[in-house]
Protein backbone atom coordinates (compact mmCIF):
# COMPACT_ATOMS: atom_id res chain seq x y z
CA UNK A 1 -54.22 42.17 -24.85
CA UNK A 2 -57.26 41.46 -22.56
CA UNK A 3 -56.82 38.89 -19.72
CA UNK A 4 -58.47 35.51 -21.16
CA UNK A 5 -61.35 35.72 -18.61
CA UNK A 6 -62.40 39.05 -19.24
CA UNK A 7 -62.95 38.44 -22.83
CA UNK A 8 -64.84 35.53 -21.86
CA UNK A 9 -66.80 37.63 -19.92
CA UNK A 10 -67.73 40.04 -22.88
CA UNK A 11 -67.72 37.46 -25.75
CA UNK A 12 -69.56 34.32 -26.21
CA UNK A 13 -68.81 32.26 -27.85
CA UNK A 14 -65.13 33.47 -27.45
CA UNK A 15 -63.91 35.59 -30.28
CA UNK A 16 -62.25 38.74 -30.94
CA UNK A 17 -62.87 42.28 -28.99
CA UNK A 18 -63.04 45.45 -30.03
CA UNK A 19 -61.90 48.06 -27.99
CA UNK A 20 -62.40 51.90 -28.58
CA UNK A 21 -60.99 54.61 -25.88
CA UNK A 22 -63.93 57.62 -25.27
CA UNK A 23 -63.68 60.46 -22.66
CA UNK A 24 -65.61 57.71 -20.06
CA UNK A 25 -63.36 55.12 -20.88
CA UNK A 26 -62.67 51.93 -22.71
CA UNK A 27 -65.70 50.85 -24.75
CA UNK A 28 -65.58 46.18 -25.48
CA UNK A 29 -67.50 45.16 -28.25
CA UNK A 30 -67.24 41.51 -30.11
CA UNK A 31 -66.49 41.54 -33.59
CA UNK A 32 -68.95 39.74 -35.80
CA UNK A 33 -67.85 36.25 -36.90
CA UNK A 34 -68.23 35.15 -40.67
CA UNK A 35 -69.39 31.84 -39.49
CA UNK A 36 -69.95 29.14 -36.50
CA UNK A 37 -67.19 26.85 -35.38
CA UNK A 38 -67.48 23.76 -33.46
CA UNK A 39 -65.82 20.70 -32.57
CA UNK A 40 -66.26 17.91 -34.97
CA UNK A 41 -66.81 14.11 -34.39
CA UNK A 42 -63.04 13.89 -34.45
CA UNK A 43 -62.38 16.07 -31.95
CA UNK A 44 -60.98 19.09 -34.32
CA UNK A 45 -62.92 22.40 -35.08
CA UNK A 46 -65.30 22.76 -37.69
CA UNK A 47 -65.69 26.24 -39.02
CA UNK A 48 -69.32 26.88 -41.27
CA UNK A 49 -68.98 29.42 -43.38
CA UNK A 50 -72.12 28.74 -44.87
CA UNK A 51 -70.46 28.56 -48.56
CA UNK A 52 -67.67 26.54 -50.17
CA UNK A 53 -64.39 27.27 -49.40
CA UNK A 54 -61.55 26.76 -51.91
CA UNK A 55 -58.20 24.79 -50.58
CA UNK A 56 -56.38 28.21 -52.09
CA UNK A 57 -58.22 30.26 -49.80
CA UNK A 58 -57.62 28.04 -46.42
CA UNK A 59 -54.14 28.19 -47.73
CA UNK A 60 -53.96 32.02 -48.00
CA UNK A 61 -55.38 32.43 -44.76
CA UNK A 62 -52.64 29.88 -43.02
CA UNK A 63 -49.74 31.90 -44.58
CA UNK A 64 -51.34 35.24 -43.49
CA UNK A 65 -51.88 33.50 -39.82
CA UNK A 66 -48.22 32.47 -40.06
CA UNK A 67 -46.74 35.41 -41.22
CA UNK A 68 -48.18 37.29 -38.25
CA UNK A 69 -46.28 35.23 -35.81
């Protein structure tokens, strides 16, 4: 796992890094996002997609989140 700041450093707005090994070392890249999150009137995160999304599929992605803890 990379420090907090250093991924700030490389991604912005913060997301998730890739990193690849090469013969001149570690190569950080951000991994495109499938949408744009921000913080809603009440004070909880928005995610846009930019389609619908279906209550199954927030679901799905919960347990998955879950089951990975």
């Amino acid at each position: 796992m990379l420090p907090r700041g250093m991924r700030e450093d490389v991604v912005t707005p913060p997301g998730e890094v890739l990193v690849r090994r090469t013969p001149e070392g570690l190569v950080l890249s951000q991994i495109p996002s499938e949408g744009n999150a921000e913080i809603g009137s009440d004070g909880l995160p928005v995610l846009h997609l930019g389609r619908r999304v279906t209550n199954e599929e927030v679901l799905d992605a919960l347990d998955r989140e879950r089951a990975e803890r």
